[in-house]
N, C-alpha and C. Protein backbone atom coordinates (compact mmCIF):
# COMPACT_ATOMS: atom_id res chain seq x y z
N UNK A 1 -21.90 13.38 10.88
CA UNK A 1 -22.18 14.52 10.05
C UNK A 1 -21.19 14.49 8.90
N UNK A 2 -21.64 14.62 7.61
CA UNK A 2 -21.06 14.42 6.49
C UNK A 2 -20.27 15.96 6.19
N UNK A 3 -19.55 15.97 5.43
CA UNK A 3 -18.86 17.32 5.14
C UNK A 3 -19.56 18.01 4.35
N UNK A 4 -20.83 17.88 3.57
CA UNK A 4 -21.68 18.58 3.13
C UNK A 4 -22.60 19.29 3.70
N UNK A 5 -22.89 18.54 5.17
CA UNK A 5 -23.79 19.13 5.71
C UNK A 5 -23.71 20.43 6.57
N UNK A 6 -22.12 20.22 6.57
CA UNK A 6 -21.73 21.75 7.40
C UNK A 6 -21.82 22.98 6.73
N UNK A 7 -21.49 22.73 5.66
CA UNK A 7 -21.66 23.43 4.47
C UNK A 7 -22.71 23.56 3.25
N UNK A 8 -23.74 24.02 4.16
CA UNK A 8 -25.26 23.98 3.45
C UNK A 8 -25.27 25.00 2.03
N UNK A 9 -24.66 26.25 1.95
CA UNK A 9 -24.83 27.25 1.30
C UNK A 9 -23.90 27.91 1.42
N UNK A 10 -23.07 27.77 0.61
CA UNK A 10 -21.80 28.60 0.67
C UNK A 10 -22.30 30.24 -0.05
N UNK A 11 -23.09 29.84 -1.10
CA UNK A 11 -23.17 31.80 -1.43
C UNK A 11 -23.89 32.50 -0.49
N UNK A 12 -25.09 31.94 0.32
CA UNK A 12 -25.50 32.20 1.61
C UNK A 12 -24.84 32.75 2.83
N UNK A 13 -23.24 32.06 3.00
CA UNK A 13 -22.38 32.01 3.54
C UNK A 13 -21.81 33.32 3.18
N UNK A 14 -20.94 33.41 2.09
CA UNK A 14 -20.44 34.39 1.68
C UNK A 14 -21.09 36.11 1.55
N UNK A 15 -22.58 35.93 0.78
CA UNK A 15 -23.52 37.03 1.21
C UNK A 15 -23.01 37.57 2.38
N UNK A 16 -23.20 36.81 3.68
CA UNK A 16 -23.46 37.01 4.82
C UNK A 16 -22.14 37.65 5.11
N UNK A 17 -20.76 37.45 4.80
CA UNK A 17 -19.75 37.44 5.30
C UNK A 17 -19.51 39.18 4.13
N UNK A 18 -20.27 39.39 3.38
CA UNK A 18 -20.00 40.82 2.20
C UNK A 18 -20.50 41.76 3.04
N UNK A 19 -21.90 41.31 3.39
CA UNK A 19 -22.76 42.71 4.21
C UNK A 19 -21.79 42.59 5.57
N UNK A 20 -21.64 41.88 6.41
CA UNK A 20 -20.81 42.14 7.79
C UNK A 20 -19.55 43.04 7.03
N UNK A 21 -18.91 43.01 5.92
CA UNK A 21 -17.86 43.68 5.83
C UNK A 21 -18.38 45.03 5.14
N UNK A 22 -19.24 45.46 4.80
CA UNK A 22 -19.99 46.45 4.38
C UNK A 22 -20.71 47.49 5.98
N UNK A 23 -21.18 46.82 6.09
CA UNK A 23 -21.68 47.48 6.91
C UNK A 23 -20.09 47.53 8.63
N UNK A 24 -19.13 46.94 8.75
CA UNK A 24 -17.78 47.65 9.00
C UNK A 24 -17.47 48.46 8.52
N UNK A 25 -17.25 48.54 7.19
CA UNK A 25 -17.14 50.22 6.50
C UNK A 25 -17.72 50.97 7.04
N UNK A 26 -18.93 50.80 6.42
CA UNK A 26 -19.82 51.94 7.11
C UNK A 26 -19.15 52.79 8.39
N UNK A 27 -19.05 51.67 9.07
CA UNK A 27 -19.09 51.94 10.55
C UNK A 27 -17.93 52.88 10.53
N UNK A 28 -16.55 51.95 10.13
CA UNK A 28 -15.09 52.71 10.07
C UNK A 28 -15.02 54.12 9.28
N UNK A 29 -16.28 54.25 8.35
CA UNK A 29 -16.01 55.85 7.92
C UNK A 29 -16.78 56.63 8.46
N UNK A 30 -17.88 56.23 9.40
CA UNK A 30 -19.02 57.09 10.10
C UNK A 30 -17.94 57.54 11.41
N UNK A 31 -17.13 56.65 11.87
CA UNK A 31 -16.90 57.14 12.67
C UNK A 31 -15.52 58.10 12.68
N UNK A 32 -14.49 57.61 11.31
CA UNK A 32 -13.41 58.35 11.03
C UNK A 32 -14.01 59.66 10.64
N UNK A 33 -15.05 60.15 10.14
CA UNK A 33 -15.31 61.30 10.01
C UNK A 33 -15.43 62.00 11.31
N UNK A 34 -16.56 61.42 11.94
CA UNK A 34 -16.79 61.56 13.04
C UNK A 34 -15.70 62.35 14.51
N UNK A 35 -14.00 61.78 14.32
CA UNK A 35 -13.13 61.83 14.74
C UNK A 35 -12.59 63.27 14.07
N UNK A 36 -12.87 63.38 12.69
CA UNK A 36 -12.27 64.09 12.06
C UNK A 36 -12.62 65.51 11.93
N UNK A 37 -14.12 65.68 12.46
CA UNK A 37 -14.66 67.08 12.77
C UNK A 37 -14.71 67.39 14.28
N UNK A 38 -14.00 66.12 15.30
CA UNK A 38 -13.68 67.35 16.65
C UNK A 38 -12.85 67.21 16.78
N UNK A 39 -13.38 68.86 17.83
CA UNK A 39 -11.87 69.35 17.88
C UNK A 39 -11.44 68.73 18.39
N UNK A 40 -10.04 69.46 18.64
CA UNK A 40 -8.93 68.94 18.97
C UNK A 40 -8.13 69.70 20.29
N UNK A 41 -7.54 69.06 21.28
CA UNK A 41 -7.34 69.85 22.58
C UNK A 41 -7.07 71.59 22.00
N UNK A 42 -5.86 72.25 21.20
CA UNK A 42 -5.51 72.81 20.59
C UNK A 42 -5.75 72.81 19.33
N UNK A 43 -6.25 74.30 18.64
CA UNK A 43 -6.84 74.41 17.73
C UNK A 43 -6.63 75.71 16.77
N UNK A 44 -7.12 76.16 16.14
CA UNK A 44 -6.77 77.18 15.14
C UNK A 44 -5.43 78.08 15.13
N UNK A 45 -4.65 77.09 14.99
CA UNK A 45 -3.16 77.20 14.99
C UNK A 45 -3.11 78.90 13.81
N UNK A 46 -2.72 79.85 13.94
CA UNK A 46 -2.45 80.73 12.65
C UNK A 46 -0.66 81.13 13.09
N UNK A 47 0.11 81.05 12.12
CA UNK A 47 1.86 81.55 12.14
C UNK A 47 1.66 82.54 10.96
N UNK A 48 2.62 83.78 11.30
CA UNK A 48 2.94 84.43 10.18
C UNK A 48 3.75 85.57 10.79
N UNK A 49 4.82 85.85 9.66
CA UNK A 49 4.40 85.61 8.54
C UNK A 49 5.08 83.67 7.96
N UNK A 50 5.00 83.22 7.17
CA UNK A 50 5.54 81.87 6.82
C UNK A 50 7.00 82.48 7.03
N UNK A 51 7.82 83.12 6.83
CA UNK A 51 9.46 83.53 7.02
C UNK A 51 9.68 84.68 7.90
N UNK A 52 10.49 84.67 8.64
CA UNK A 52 10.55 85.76 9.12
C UNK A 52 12.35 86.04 9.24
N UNK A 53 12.40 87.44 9.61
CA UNK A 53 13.66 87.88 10.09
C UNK A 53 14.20 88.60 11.35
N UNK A 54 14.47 88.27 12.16
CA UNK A 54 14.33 88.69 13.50
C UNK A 54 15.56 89.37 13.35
N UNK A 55 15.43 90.66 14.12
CA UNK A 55 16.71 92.10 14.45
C UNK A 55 17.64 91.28 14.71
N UNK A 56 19.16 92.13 14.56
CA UNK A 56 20.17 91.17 15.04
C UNK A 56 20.37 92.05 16.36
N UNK A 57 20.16 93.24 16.54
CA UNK A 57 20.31 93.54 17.19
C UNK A 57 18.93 94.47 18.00
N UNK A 58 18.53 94.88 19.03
CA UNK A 58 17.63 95.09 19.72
C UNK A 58 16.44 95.02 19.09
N UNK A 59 15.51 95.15 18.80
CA UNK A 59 14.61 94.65 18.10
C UNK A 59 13.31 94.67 19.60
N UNK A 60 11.47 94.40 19.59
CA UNK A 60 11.19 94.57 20.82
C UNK A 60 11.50 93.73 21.88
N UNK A 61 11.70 93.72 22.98
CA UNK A 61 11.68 93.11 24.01
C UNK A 61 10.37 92.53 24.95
N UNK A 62 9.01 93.28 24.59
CA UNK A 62 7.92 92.93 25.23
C UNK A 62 6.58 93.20 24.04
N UNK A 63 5.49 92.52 23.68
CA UNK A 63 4.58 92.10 22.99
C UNK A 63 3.26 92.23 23.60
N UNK A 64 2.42 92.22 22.94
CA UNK A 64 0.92 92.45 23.45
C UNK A 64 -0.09 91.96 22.34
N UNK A 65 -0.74 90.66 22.14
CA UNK A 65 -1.02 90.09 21.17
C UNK A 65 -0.79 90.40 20.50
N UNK A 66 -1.20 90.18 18.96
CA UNK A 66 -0.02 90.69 17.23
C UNK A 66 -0.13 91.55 17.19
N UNK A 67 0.66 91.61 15.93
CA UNK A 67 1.29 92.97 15.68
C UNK A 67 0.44 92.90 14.59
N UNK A 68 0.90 94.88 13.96
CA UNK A 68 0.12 95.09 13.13
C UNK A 68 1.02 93.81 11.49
N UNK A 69 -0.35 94.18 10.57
CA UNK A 69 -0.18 93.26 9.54
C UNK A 69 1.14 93.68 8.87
N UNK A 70 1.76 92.80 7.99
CA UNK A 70 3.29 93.10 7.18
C UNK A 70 4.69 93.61 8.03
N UNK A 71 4.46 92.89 9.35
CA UNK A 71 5.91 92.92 10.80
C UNK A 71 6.40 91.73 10.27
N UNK A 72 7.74 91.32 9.83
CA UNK A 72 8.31 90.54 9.51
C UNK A 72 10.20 89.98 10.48
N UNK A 73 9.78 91.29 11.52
CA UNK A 73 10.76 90.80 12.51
C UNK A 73 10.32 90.28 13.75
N UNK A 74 9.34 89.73 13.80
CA UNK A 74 8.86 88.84 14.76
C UNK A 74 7.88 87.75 13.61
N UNK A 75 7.92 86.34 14.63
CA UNK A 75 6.99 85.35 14.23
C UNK A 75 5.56 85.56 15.16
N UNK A 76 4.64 85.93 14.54
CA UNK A 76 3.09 86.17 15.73
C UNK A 76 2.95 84.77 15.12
N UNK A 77 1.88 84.34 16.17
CA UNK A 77 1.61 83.06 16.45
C UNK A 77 0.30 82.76 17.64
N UNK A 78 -0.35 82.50 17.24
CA UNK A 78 -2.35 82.18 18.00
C UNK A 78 -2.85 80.72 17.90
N UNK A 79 -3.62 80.75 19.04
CA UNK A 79 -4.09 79.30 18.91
C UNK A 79 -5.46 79.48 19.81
N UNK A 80 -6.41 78.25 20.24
CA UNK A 80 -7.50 78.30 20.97
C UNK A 80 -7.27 76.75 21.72
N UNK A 81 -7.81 76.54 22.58
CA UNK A 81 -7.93 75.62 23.46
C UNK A 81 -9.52 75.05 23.74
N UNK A 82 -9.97 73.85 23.55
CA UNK A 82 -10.90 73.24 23.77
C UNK A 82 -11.71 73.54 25.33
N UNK A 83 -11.09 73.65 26.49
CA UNK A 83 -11.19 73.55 27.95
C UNK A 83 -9.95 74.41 28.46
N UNK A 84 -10.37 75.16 29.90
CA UNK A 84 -9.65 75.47 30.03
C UNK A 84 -8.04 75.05 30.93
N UNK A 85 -6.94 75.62 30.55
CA UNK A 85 -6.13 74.85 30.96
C UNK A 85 -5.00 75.91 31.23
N UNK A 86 -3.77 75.37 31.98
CA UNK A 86 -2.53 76.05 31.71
C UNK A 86 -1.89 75.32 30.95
N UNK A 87 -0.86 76.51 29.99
CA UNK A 87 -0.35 76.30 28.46
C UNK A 87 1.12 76.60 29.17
N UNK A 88 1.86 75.84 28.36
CA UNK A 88 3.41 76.26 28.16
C UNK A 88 3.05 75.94 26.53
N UNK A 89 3.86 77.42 26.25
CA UNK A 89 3.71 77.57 24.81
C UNK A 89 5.45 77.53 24.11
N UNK A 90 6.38 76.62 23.67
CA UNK A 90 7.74 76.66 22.85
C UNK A 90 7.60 76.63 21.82
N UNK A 91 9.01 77.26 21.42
CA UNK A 91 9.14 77.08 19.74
C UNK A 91 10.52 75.32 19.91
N UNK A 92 9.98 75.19 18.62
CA UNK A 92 11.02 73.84 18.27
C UNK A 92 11.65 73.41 16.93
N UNK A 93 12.54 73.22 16.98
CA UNK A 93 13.30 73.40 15.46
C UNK A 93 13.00 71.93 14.62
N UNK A 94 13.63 71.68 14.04
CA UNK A 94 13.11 70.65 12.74
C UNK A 94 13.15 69.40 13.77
N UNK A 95 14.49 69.22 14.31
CA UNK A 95 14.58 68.22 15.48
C UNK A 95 14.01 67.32 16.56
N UNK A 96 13.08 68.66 16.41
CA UNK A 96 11.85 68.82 17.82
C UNK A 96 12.39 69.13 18.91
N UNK A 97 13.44 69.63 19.01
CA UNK A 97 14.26 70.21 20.06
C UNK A 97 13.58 71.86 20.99
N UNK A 98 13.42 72.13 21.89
CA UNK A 98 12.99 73.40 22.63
C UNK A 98 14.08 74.02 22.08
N UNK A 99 13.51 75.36 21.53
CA UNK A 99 14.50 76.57 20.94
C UNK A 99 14.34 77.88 22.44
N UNK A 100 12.65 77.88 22.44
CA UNK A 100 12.67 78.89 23.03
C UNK A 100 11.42 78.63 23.55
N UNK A 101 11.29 79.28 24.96
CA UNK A 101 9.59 78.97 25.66
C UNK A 101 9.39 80.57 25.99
N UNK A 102 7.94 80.65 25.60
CA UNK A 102 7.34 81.88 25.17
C UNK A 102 6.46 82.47 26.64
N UNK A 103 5.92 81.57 27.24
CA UNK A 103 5.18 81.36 28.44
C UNK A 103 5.05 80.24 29.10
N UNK A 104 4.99 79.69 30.43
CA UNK A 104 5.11 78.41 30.83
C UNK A 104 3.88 78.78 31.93
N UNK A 105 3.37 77.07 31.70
CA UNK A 105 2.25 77.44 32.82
C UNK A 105 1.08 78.64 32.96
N UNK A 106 0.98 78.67 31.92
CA UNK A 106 -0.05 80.30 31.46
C UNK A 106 -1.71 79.91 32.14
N UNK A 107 -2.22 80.28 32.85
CA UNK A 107 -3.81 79.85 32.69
C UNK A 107 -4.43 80.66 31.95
N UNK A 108 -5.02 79.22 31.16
CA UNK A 108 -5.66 80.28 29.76
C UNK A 108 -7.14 79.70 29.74
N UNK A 109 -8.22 80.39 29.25
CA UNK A 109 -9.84 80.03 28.87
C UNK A 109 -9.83 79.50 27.44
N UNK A 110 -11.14 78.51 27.93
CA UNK A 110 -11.36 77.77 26.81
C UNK A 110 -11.99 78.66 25.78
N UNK A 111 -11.88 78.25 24.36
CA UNK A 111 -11.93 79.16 23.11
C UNK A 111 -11.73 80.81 23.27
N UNK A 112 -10.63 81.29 23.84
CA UNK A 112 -10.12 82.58 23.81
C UNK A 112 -9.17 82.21 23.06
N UNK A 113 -8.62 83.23 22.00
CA UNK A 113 -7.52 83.39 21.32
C UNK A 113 -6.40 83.32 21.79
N UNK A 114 -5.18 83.15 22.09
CA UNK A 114 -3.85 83.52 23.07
C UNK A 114 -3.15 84.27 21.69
N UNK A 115 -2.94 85.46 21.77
CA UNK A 115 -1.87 85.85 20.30
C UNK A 115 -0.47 86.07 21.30
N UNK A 116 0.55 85.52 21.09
CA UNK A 116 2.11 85.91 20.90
C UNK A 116 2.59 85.98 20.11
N UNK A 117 3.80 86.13 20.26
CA UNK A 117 4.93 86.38 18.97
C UNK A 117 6.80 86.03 19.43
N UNK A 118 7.27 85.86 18.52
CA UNK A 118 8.65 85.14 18.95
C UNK A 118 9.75 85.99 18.46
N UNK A 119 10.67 86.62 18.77
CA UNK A 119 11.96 87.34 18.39
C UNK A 119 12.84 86.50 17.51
N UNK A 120 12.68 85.39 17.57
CA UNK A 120 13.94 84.55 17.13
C UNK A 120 14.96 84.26 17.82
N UNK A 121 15.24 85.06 19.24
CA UNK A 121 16.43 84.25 20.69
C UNK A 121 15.59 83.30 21.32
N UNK A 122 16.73 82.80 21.62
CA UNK A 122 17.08 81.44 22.81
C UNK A 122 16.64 82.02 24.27
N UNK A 123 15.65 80.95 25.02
CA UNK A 123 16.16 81.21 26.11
C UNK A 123 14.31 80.95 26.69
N UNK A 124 14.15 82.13 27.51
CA UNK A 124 12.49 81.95 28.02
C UNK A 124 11.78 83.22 28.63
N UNK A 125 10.24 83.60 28.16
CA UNK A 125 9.94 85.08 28.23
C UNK A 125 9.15 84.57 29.28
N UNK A 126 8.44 85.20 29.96
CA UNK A 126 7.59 85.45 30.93
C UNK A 126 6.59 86.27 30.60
N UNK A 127 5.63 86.16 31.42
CA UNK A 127 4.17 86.93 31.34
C UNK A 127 4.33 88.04 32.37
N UNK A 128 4.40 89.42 31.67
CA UNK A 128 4.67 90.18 32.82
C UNK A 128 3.45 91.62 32.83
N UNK A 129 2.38 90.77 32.25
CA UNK A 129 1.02 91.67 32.95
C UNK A 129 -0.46 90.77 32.57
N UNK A 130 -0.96 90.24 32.99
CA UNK A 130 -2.13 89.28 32.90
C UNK A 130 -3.36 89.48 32.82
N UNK A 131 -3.43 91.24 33.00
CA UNK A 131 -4.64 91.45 32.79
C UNK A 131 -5.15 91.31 31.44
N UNK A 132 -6.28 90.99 31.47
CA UNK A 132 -7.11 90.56 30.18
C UNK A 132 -7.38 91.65 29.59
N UNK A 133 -7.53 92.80 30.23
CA UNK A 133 -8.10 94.28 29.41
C UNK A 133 -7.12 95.28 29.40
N UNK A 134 -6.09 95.13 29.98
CA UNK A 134 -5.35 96.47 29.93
C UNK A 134 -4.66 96.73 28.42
N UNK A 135 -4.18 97.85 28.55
CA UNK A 135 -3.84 98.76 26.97
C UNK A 135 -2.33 98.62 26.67
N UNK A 136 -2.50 98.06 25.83
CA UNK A 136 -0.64 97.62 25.07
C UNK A 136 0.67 98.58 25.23
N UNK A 137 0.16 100.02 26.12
CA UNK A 137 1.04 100.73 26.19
C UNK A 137 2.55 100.14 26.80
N UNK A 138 3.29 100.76 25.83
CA UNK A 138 4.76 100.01 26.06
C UNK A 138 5.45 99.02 25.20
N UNK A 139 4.36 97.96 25.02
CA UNK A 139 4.14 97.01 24.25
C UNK A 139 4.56 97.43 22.67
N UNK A 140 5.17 96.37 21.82
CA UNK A 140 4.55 96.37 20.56
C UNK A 140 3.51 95.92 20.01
N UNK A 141 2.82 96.50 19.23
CA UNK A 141 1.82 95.92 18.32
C UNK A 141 0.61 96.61 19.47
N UNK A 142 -0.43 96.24 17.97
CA UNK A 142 -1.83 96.33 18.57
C UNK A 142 -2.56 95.07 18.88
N UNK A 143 -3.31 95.42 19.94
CA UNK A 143 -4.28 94.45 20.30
C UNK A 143 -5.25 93.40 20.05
N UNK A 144 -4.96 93.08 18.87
CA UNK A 144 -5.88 92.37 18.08
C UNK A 144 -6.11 91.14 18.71
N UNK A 145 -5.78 90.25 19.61
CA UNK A 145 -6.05 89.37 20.63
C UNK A 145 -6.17 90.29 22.32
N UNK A 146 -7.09 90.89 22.27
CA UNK A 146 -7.35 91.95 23.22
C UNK A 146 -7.36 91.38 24.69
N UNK A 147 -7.42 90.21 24.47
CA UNK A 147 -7.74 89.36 25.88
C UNK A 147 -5.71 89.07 26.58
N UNK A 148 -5.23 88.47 25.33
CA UNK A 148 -3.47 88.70 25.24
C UNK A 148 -2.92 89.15 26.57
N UNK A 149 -2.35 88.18 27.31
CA UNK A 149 -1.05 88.90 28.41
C UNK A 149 0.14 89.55 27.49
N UNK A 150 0.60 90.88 28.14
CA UNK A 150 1.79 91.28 28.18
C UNK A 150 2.88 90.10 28.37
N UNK A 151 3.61 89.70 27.41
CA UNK A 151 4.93 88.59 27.60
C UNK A 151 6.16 89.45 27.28
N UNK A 152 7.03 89.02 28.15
CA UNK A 152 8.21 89.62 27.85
C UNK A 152 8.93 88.46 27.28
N UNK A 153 9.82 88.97 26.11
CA UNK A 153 9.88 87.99 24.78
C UNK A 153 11.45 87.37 25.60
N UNK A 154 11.80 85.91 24.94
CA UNK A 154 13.69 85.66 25.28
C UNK A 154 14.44 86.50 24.84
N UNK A 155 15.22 86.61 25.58
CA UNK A 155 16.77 87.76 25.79
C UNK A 155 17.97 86.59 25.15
N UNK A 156 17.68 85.63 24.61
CA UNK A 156 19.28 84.88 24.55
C UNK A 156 19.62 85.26 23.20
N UNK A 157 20.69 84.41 22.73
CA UNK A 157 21.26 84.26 21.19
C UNK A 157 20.18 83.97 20.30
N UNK A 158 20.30 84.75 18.88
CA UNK A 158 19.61 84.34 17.80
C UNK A 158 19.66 83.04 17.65
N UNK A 159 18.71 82.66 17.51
CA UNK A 159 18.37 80.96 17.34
C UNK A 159 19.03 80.74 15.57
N UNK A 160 19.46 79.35 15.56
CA UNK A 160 19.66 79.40 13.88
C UNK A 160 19.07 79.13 13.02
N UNK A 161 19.15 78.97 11.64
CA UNK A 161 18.08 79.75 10.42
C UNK A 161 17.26 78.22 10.16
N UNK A 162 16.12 78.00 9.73
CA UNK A 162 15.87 76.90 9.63
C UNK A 162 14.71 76.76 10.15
N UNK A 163 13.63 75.69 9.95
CA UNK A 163 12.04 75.51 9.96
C UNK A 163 11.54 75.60 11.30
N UNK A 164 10.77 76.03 12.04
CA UNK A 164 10.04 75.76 13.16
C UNK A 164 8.68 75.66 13.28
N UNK A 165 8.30 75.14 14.10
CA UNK A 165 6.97 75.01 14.85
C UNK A 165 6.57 75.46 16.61
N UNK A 166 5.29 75.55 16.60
CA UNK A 166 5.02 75.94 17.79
C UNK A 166 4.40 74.57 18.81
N UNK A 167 4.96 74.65 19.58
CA UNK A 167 4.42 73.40 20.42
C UNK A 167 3.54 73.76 22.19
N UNK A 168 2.63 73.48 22.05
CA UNK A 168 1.41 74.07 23.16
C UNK A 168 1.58 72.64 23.76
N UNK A 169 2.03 72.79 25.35
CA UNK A 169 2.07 71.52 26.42
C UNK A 169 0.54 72.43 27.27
N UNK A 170 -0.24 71.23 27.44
CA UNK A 170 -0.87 71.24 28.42
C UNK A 170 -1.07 70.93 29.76
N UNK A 171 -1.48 71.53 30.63
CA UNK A 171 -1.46 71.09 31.92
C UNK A 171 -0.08 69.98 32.88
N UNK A 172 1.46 70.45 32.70
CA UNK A 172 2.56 70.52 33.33
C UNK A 172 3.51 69.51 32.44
N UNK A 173 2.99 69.68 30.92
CA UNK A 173 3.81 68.94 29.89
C UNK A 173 3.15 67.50 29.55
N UNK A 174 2.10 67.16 30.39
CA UNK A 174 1.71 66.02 30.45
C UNK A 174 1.11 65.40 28.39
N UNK A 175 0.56 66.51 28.03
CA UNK A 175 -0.36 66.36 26.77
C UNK A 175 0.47 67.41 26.01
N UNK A 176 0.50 67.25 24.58
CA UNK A 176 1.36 68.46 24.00
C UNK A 176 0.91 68.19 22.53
N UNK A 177 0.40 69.60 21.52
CA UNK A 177 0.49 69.65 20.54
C UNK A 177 1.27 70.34 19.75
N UNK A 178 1.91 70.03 18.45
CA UNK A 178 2.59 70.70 17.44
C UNK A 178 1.49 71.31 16.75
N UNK A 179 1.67 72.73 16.14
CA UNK A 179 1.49 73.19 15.05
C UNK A 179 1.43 72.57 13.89
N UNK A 180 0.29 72.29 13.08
CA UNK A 180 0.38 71.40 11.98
C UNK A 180 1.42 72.53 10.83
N UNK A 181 1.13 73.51 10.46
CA UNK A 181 2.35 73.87 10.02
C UNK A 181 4.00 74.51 10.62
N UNK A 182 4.80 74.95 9.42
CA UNK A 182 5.75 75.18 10.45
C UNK A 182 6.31 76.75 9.43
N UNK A 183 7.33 77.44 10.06
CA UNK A 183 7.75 78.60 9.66
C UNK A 183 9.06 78.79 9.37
N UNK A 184 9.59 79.56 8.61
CA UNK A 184 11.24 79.59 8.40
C UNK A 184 11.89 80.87 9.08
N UNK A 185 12.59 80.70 9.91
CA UNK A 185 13.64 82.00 10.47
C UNK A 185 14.85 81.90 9.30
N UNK A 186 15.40 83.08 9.13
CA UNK A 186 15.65 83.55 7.62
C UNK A 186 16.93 84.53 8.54
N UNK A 187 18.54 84.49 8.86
CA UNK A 187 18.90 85.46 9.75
C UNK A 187 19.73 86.01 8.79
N UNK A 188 20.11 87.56 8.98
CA UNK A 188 20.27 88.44 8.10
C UNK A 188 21.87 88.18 7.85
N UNK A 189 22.65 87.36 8.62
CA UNK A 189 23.43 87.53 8.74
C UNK A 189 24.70 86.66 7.73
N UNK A 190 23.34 86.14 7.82
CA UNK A 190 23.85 84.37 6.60
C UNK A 190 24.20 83.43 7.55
N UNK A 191 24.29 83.51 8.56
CA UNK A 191 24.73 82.39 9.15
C UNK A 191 23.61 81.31 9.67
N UNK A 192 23.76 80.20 9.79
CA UNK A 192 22.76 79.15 9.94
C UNK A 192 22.73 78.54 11.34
């Protein structure tokens, strides 16, 4: 076999070798879209306000989904879940370090809202009423995540001033998402 003969048609050749890489495209953007409109375990992340200022001194101790609109001494903070699961819900500083855990091990329903909110201390709150319907009495804020456990917020030291995010572990830390955005604690005190 002569060296010509292997090589019958090179633009034939090449054709052939344009559409296989054409129609890969295709493929690689049918399906990157594809990727890009589902969801995601964790989902409709909302923080606010973007800054906040947490009391230096007593400030609430227990929460009941958000608060009303323009509260700027707590961070409220909501999300939804694909399936249902138990959530440990932390805050984490620029580092990615645990500042503070909000609820651990929560069993939560798939696409229900979870609304909390964060004081700005160190340390770890608990869920200290689970019913799905009962009335915020006691609580701050109104009900606007009506489904919302009663959490009793961390008791430690003001955390220091500087960017955070919320980080949702699923099912015993195994899977974990960040908050695609993040928020600024702002402390009155000047200190960082």
């Amino acid at each position: 076999m002569s060296e010509t003969e292997g090589v019958r048609n090179p633009g034939r050749t090449a054709a052939l070798v344009f559409a296989g890489l054409v129609v890969a495209t295709c493929a690689g953007l049918f399906l990157a879209q594809r990727l890009k409109h589902s969801p995601t375990s964790v989902h409709g992340f909302r923080l606010s306000p973007a800054t906040f200022v947490p009391a230096r001194v007593g400030g609430p101790t227990t929460t009941r989904g958000t608060l009303l609109p323009g509260t700027s001494a707590l961070e409220q903070l909501s999300f939804q879940t694909d399936a249902d699961h138990d959530v440990t819900v932390t805050i984490v500083n620029s580092s990615g370090e645990t500042v503070a855990t909000l609820v651990r091990e929560l069993p939560w329903e798939r696409y229900l809202r979870l609304c909390l909110a964060w004081n700005g201390r160190t340390g770890s709150g608990h869920v200290t009423n689970l019913a799905r319907t009962a009335p915020s009495t006691g609580a701050v804020g109104a009900a606007v995540c009506s489904a919302s456990p009663t959490v009793s917020l961390p008791a430690g030291h003001l955390a220091a001033a500087g960017d955070y995010r919320v980080r949702v572990s699923l099912r015993g830390g195994s899977h974990s998402i960040l908050s695609p955005s993040t928020f600024a604690l702002v402390r009155q005190d000047g200190s960082s």
